[in-house]
Protein backbone atom coordinates (compact mmCIF):
# COMPACT_ATOMS: atom_id res chain seq x y z
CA UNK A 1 20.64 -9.54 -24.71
CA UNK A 2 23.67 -12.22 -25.24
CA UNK A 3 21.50 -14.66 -26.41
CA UNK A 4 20.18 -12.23 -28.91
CA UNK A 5 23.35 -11.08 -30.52
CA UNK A 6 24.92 -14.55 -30.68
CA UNK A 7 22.04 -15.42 -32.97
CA UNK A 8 23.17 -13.01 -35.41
CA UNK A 9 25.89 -15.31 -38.05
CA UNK A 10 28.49 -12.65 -37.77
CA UNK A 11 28.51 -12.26 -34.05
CA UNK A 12 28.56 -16.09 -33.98
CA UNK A 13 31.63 -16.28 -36.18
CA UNK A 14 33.74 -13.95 -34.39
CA UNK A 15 32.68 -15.77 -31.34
CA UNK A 16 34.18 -19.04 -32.82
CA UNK A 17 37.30 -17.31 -34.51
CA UNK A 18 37.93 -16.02 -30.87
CA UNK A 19 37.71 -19.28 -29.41
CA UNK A 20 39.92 -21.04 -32.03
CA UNK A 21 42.73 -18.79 -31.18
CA UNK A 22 42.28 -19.56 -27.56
CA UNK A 23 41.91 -22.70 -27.62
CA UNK A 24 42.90 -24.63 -31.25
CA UNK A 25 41.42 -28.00 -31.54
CA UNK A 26 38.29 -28.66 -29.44
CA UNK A 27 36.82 -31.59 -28.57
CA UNK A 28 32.77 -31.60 -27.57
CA UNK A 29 30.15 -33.87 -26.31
CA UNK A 30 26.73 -34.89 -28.00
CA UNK A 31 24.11 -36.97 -26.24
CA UNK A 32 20.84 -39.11 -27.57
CA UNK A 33 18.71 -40.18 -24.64
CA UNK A 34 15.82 -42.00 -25.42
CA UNK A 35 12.81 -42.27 -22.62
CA UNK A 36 10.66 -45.31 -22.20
CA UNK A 37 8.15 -43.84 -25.06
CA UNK A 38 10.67 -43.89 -27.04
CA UNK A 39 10.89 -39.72 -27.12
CA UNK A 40 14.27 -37.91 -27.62
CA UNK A 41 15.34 -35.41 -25.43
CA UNK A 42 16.36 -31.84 -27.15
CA UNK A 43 17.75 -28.62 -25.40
CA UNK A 44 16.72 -24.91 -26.71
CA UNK A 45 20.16 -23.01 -26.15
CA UNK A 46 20.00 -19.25 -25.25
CA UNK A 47 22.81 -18.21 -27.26
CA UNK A 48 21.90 -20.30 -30.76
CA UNK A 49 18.99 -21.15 -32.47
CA UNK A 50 17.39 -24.57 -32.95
CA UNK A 51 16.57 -27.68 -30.70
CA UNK A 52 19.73 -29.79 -30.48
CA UNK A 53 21.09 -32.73 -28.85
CA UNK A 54 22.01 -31.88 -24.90
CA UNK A 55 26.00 -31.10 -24.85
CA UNK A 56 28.85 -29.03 -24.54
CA UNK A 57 32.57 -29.05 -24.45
CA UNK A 58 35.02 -31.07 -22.54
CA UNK A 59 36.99 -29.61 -20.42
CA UNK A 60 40.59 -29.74 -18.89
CA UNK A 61 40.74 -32.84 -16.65
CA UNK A 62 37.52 -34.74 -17.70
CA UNK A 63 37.92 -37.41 -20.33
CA UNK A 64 34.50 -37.50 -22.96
CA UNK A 65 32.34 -39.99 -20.74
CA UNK A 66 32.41 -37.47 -17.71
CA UNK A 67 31.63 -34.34 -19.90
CA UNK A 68 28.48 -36.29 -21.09
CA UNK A 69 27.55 -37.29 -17.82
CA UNK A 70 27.66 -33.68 -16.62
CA UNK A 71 25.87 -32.24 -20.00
CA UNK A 72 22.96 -34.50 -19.48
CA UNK A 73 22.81 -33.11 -15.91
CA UNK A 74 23.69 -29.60 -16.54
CA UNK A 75 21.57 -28.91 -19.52
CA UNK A 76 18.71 -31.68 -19.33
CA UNK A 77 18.71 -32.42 -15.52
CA UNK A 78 19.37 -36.15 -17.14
CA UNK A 79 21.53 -38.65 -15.06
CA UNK A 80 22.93 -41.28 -16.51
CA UNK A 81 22.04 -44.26 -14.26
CA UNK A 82 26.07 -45.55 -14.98
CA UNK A 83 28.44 -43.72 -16.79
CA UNK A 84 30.00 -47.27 -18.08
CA UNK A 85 26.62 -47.82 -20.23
CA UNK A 86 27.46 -44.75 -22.38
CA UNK A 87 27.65 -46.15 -25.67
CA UNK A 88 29.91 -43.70 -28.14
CA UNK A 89 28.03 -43.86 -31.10
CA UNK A 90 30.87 -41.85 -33.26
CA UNK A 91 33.49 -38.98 -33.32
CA UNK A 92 32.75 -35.73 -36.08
CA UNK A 93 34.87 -33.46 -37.37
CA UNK A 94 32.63 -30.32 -37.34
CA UNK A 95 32.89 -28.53 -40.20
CA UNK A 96 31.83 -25.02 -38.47
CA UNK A 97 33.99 -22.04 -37.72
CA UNK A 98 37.50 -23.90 -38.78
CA UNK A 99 37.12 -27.11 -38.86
CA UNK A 100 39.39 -28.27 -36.65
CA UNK A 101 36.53 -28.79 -33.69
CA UNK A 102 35.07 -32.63 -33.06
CA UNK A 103 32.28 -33.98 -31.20
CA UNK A 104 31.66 -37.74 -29.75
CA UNK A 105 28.36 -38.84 -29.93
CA UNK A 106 26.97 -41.13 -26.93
CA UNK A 107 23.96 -42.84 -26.20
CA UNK A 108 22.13 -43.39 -22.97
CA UNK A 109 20.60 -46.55 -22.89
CA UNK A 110 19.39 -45.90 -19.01
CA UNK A 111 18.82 -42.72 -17.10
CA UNK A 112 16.69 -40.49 -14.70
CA UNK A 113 15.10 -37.39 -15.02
CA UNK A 114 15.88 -35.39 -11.92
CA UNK A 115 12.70 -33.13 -12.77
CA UNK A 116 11.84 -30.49 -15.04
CA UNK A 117 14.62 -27.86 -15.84
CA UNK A 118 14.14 -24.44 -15.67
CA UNK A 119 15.12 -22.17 -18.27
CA UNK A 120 19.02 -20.59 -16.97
CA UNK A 121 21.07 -18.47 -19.07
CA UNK A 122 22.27 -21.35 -21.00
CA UNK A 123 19.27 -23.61 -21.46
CA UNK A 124 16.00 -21.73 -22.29
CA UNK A 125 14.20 -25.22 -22.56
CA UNK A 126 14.45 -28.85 -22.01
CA UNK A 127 11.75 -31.61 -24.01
CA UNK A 128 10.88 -34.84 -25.27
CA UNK A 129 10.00 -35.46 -28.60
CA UNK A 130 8.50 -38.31 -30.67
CA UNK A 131 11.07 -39.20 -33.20
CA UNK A 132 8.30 -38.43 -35.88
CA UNK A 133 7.56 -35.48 -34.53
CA UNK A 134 10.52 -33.45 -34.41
CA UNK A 135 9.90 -29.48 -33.74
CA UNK A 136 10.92 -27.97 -37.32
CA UNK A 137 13.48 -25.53 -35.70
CA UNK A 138 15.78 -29.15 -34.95
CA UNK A 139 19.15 -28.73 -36.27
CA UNK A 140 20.30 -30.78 -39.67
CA UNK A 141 23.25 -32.10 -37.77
CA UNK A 142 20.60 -33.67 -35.07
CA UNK A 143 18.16 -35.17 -37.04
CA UNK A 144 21.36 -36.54 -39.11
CA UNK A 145 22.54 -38.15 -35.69
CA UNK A 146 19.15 -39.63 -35.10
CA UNK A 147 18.56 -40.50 -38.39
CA UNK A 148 21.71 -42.88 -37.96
CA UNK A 149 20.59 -44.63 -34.49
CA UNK A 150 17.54 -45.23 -35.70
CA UNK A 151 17.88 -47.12 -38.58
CA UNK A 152 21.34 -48.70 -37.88
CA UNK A 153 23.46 -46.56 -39.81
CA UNK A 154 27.38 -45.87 -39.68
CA UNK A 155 27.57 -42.60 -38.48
CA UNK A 156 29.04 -39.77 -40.75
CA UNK A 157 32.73 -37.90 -40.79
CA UNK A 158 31.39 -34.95 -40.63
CA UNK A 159 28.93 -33.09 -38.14
């Protein structure tokens, strides 16, 4: 029932008003793992629509390398083979809610799947996709992300 009446704009809105006043700035976690094929992994959140990069927020006493490490696990059942090969691909200032929220970008260059992952009541679905075949439901700020990787590009201000 959550997941349905976060999908709604307004609902979300008020959900990230409330958490501005709780928290001000924010700082989040984006990751781009790549399998042998050369697929992309994608999470289907519960609570908001689209296929988007695996991720979440940082939180108090883990610097930005740890919170991707857990992400990956938590929502793709992904573990980075050595936290130290992260690669931070770049920092965002999201433009959502107030703006004042930003998101680091890392790559995996080397991980393990620990198996399938079940839908929970945060992840509804974990998969790989060919980079040419991206399910039409994947965000704008994703495909902008990969977009940049994969042809070499600086990456944006701007999520």
């Amino acid at each position: 029932m959550m997941g349905n009446l976060l999908d709604r704009p307004l609902v979300q809105r008020l959900f990230q008003l409330g958490a501005l006043v709780t928290r001000g700035m924010t700082l989040g976690v984006r990751g781009i793992a790549l399998d042998p094929r050369g697929r992309v992994c994608l999470v289907r959140h519960t609570y908001v629509g689209g296929w988007h990069l695996p991720g979440g927020g940082v939180e108090i006493g883990e610097n930005a390398v740890e919170a991707m490490v857990r992400e990956f696990r938590e929502e793709a059942e992904i573990v980075v083979e050595a936290a130290d090969t992260l690669r931070l691909h770049g920092f965002y200032r999201s433009t959502a809610a107030a703006g004042r929220d930003h998101i680091a970008v890392y790559v995996a260059p080397a991980f393990a799947l620990r198996g399938s992952k079940a839908p929970d009541r945060e992840i509804a679905q974990r998969e790989f996709f060919a980079l040419d075949a991206l399910p039409e439901a994947t965000t704008r700020a994703t495909r902008q992300r990969l977009d940049e990787i994969i042809h070499g590009r600086p990456p944006a201000a701007t999520w």
